[in-house]
N, C-alpha and C. Protein backbone atom coordinates (compact mmCIF):
# COMPACT_ATOMS: atom_id res chain seq x y z
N UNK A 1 -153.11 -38.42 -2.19
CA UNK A 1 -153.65 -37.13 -1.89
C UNK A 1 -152.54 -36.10 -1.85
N UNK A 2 -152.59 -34.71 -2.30
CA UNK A 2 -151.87 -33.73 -2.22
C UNK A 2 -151.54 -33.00 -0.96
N UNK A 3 -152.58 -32.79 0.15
CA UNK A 3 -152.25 -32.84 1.34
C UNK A 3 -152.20 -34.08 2.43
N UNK A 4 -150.97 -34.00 2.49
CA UNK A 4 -150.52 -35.49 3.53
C UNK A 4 -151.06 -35.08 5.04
N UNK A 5 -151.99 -34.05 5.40
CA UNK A 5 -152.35 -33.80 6.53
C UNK A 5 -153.64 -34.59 6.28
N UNK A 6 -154.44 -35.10 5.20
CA UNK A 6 -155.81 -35.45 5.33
C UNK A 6 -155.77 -36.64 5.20
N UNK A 7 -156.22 -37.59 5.53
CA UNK A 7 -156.16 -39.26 5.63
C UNK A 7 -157.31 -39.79 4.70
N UNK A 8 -157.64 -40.16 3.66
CA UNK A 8 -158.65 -41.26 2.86
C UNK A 8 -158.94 -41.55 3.68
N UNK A 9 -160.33 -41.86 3.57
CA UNK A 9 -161.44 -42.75 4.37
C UNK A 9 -161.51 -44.39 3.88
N UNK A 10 -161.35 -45.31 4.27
CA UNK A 10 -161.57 -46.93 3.59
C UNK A 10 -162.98 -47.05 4.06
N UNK A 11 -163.27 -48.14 3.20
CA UNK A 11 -164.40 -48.65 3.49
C UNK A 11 -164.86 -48.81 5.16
N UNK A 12 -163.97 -49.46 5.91
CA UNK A 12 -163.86 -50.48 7.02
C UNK A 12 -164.62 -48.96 8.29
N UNK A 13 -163.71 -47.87 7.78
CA UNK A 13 -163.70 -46.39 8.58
C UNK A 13 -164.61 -45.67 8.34
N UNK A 14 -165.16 -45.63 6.90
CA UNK A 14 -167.07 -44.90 6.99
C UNK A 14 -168.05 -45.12 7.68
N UNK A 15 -168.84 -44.18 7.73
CA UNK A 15 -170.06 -44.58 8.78
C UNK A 15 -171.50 -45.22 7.59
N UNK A 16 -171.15 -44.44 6.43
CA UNK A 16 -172.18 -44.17 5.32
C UNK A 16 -171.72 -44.74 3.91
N UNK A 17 -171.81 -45.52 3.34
CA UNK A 17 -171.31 -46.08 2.36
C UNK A 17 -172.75 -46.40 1.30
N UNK A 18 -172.72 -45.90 -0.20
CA UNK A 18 -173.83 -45.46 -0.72
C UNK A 18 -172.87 -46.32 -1.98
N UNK A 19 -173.63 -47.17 -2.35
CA UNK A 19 -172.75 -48.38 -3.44
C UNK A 19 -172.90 -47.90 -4.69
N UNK A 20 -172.40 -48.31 -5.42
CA UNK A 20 -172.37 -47.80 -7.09
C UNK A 20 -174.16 -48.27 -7.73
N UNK A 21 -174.72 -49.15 -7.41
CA UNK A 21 -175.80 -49.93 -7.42
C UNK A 21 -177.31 -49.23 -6.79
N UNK A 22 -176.80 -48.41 -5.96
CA UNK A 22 -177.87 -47.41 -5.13
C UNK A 22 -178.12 -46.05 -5.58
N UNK A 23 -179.43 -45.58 -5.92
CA UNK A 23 -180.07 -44.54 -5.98
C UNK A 23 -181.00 -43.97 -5.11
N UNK A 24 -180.66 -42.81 -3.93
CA UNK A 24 -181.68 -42.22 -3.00
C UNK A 24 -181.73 -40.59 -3.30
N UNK A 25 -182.50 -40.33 -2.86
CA UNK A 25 -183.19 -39.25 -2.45
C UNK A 25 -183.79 -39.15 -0.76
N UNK A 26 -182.87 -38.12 -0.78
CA UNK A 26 -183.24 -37.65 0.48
C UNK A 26 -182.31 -36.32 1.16
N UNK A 27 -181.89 -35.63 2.10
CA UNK A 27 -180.85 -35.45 2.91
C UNK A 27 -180.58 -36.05 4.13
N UNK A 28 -179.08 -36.25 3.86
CA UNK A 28 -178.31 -37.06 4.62
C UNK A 28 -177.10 -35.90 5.54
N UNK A 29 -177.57 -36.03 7.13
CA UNK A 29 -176.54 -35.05 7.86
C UNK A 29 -175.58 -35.98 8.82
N UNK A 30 -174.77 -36.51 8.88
CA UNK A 30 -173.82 -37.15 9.98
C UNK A 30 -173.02 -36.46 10.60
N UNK A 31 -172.25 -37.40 11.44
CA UNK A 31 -171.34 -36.87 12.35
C UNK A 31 -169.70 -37.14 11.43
N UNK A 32 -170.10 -38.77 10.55
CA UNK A 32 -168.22 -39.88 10.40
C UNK A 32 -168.77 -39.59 9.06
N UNK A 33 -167.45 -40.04 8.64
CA UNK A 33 -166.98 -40.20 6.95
C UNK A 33 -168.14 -40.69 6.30
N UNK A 34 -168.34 -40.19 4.92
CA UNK A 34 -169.06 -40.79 4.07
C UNK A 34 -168.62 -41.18 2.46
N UNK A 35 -168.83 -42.36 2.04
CA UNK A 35 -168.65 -42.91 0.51
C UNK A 35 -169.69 -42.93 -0.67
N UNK A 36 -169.32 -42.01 -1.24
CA UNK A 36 -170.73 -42.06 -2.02
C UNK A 36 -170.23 -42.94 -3.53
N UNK A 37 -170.77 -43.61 -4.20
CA UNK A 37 -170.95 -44.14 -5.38
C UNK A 37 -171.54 -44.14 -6.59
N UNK A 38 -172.61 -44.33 -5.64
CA UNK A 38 -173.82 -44.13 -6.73
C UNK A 38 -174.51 -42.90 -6.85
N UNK A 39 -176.18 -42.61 -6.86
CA UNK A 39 -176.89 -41.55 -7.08
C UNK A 39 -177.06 -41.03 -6.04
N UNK A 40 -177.70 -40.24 -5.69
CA UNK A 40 -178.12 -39.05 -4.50
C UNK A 40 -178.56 -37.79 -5.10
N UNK A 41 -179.65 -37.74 -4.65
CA UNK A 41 -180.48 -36.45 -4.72
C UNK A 41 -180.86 -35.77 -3.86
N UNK A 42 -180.70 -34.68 -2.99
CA UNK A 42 -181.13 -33.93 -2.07
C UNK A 42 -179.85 -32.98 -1.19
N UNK A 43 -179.30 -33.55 0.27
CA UNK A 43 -178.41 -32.60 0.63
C UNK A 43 -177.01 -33.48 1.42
N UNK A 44 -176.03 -33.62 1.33
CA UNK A 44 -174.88 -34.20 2.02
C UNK A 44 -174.46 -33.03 3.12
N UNK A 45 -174.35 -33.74 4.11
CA UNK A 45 -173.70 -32.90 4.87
C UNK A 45 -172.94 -33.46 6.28
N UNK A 46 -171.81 -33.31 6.41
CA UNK A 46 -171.14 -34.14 7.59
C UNK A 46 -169.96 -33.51 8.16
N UNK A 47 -169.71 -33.54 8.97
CA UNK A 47 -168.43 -33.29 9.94
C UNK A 47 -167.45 -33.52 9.83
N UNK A 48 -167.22 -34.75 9.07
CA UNK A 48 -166.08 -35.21 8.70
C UNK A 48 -165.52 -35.54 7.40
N UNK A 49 -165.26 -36.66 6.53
CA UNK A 49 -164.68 -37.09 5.45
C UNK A 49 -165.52 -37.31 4.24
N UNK A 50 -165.81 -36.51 3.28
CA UNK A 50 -166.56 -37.09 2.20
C UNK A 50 -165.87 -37.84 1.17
N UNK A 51 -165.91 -39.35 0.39
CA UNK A 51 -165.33 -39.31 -0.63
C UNK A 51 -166.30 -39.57 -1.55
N UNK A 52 -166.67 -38.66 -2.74
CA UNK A 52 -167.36 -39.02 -3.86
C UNK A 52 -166.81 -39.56 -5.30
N UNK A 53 -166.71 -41.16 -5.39
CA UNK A 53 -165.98 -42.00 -6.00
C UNK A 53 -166.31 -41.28 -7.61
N UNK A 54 -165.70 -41.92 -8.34
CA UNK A 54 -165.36 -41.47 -10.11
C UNK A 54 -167.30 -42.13 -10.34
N UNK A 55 -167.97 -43.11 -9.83
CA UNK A 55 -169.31 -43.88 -10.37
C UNK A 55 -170.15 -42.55 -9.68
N UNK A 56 -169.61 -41.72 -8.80
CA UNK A 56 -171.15 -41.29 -8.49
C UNK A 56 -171.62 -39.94 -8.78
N UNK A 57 -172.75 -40.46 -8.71
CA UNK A 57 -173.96 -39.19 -9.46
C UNK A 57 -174.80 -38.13 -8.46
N UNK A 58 -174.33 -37.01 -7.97
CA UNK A 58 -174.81 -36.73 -6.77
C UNK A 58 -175.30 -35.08 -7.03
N UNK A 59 -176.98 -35.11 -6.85
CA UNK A 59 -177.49 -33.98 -6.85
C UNK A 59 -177.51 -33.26 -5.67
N UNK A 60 -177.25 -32.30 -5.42
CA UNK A 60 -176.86 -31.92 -3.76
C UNK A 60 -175.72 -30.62 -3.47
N UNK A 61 -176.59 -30.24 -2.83
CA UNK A 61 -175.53 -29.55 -1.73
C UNK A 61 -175.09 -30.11 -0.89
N UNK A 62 -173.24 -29.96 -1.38
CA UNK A 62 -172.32 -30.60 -0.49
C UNK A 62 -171.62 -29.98 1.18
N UNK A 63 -172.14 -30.28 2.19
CA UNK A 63 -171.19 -29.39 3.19
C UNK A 63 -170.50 -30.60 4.13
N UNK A 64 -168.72 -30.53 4.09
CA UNK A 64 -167.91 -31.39 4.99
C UNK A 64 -166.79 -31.05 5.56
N UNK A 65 -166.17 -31.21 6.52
CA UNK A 65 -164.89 -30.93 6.94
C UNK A 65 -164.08 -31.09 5.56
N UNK A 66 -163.69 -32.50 5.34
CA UNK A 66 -162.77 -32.16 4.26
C UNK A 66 -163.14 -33.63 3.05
N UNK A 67 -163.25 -33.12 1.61
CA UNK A 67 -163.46 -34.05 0.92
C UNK A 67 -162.74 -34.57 -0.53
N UNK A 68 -162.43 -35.14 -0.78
CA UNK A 68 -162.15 -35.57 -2.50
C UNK A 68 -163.11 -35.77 -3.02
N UNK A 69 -163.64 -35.08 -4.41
CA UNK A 69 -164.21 -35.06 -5.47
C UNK A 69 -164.05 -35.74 -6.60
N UNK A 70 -164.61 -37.07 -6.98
CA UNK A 70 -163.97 -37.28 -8.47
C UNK A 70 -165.10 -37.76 -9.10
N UNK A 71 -166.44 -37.69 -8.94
CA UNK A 71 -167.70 -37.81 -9.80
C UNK A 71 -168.25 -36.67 -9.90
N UNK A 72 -169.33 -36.63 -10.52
CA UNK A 72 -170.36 -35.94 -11.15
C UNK A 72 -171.24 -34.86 -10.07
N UNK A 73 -170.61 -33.70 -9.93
CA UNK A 73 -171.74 -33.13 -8.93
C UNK A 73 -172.24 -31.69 -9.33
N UNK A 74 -173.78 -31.90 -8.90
CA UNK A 74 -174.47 -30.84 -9.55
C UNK A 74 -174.94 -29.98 -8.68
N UNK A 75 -174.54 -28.91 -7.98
CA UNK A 75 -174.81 -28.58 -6.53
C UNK A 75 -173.58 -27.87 -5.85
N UNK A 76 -173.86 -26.79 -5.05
CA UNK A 76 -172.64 -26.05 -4.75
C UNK A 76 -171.96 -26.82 -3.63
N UNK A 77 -170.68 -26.49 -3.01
CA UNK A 77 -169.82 -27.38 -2.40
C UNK A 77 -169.18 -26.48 -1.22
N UNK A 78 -169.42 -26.64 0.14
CA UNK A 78 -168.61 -26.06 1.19
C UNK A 78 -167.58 -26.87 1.68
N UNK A 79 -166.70 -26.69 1.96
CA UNK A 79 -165.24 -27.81 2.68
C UNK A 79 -164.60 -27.09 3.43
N UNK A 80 -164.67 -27.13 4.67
CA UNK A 80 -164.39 -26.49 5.90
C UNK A 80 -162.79 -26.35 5.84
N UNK A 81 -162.08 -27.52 5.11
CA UNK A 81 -160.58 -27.73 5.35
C UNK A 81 -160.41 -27.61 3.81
N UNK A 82 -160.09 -28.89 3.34
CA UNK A 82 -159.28 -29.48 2.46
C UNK A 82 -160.06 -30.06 0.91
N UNK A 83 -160.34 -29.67 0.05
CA UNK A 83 -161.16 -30.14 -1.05
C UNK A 83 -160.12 -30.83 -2.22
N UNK A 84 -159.88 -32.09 -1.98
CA UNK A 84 -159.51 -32.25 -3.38
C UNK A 84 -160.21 -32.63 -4.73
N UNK A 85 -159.89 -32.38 -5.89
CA UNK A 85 -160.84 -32.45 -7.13
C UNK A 85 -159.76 -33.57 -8.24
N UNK A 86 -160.22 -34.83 -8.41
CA UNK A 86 -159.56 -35.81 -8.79
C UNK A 86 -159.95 -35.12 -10.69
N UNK A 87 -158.95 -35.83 -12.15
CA UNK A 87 -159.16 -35.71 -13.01
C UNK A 87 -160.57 -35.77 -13.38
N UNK A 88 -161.48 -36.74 -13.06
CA UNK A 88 -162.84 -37.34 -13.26
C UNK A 88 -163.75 -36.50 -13.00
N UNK A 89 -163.61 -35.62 -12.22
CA UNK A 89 -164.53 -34.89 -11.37
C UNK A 89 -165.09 -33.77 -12.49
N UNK A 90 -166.87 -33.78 -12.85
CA UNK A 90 -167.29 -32.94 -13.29
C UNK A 90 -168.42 -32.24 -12.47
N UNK A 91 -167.86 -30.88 -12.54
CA UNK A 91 -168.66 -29.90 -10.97
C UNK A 91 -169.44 -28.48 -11.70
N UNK A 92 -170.66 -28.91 -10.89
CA UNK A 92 -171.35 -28.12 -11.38
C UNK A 92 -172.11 -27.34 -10.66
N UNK A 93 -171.30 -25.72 -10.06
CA UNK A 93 -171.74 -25.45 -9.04
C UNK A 93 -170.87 -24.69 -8.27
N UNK A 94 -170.98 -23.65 -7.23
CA UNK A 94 -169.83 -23.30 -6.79
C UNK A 94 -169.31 -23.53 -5.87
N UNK A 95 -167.90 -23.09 -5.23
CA UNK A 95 -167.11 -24.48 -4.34
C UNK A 95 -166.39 -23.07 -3.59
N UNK A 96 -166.61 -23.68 -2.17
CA UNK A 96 -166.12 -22.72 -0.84
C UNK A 96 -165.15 -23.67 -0.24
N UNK A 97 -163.88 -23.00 -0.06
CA UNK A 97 -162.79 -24.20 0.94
C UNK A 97 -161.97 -23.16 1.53
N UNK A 98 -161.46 -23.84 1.97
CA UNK A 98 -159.61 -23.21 2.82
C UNK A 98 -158.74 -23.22 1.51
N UNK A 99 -158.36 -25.27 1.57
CA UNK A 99 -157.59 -25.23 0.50
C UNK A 99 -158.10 -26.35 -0.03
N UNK A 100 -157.48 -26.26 -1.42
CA UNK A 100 -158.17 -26.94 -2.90
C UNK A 100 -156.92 -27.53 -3.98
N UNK A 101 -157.16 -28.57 -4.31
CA UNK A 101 -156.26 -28.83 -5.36
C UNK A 101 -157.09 -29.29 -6.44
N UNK A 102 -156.47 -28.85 -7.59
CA UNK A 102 -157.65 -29.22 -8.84
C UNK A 102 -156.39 -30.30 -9.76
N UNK A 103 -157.38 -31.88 -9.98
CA UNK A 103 -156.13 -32.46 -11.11
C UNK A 103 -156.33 -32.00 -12.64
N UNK A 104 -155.60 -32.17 -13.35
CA UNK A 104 -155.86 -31.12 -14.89
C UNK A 104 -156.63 -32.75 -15.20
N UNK A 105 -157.81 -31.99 -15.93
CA UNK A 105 -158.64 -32.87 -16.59
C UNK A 105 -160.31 -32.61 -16.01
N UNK A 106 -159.95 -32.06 -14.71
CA UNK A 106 -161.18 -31.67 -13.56
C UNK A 106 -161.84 -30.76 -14.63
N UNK A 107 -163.37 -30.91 -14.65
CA UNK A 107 -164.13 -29.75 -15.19
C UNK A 107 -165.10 -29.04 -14.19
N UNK A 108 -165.19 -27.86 -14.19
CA UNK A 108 -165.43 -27.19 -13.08
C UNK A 108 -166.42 -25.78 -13.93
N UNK A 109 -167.68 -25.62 -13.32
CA UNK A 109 -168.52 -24.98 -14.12
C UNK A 109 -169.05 -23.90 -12.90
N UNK A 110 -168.45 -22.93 -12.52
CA UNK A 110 -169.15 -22.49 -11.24
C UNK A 110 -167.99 -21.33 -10.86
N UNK A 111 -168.06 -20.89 -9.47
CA UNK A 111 -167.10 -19.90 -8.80
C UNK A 111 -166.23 -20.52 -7.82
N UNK A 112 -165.48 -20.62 -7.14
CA UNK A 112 -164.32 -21.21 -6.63
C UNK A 112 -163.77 -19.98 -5.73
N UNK A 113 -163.63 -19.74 -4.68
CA UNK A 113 -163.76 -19.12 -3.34
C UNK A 113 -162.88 -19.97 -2.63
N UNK A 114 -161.51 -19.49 -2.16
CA UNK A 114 -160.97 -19.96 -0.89
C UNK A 114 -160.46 -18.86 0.11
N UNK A 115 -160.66 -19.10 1.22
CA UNK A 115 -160.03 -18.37 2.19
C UNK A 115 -159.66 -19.12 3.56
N UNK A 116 -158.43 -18.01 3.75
CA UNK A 116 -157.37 -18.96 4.88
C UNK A 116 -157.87 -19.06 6.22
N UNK A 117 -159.23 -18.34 6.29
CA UNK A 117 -159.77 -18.54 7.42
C UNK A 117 -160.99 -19.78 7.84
N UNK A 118 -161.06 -20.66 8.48
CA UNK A 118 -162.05 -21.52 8.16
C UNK A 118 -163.10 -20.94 8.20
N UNK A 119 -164.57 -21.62 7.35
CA UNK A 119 -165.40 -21.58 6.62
C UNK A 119 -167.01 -22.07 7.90
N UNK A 120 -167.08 -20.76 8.09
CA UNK A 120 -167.97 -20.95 9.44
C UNK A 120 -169.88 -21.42 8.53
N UNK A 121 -169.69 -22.71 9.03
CA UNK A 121 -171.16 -23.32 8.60
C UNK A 121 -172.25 -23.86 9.48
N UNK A 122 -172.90 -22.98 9.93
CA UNK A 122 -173.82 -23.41 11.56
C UNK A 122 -174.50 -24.78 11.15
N UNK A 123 -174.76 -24.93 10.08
CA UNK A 123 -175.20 -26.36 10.18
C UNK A 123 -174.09 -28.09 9.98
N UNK A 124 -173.14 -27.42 10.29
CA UNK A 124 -172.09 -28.52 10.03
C UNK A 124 -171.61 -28.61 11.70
N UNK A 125 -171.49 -27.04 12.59
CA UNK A 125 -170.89 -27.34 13.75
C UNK A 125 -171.93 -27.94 14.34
């Protein structure tokens, strides 16, 4: 990761782990980290750690403290902190953060908004 202030989530440390093999629909709001893989259709939203792996397919509005991006998302994106965007990552949609790192290869189809002030989201506090 580019900021050494944000820690990866492992498996062992998620609360929500959504396998490469799984397709839902629904919205999903937590408190702990979440792993997404596979499909998802509807709304992500959590307090803490999102990672959306290179397999997953995720229709949705994204809102999290802080997340890495490296699959397929179709849906605008809030990140209270820290957003990273891995090569893989194709985004479709626009993306609100603090701070952001994009890897070259990232495709990004949308508006891109950061500011140094955090990103006040009543449904995340």
């Amino acid at each position: 990761m580019f900021n050494k202030n944000v820690k990866e989530v492992t498996q062992n440390e998620a609360e929500t782990i959504i396998g490469p093999s799984i397709k839902v629909k629904g919205n999903f709001h937590g408190e702990g980290s979440m792993i997404i893989e596979g499909q998802v259709e509807g709304s992500i939203k959590t307090k803490n750690y999102l990672l959306a792996g290179s397999r997953s397919q995720i229709t949705a509005n994204i809102s999290a403290k802080n997340a890495k991006i490296s699959g397929k998302i179709k849906g605008n994106i809030t990140i209270n902190d820290y957003l990273e965007i891995s090569s893989s990552a194709v985004i479709n949609g626009d993306i609100s953060t603090t701070q952001i790192s994009i890897e070259k290869g990232a495709q990004i189809n949308g508006n891109i908004n950061t500011t140094k002030n955090e990103i006040v989201d009543s449904k995340i506090k």
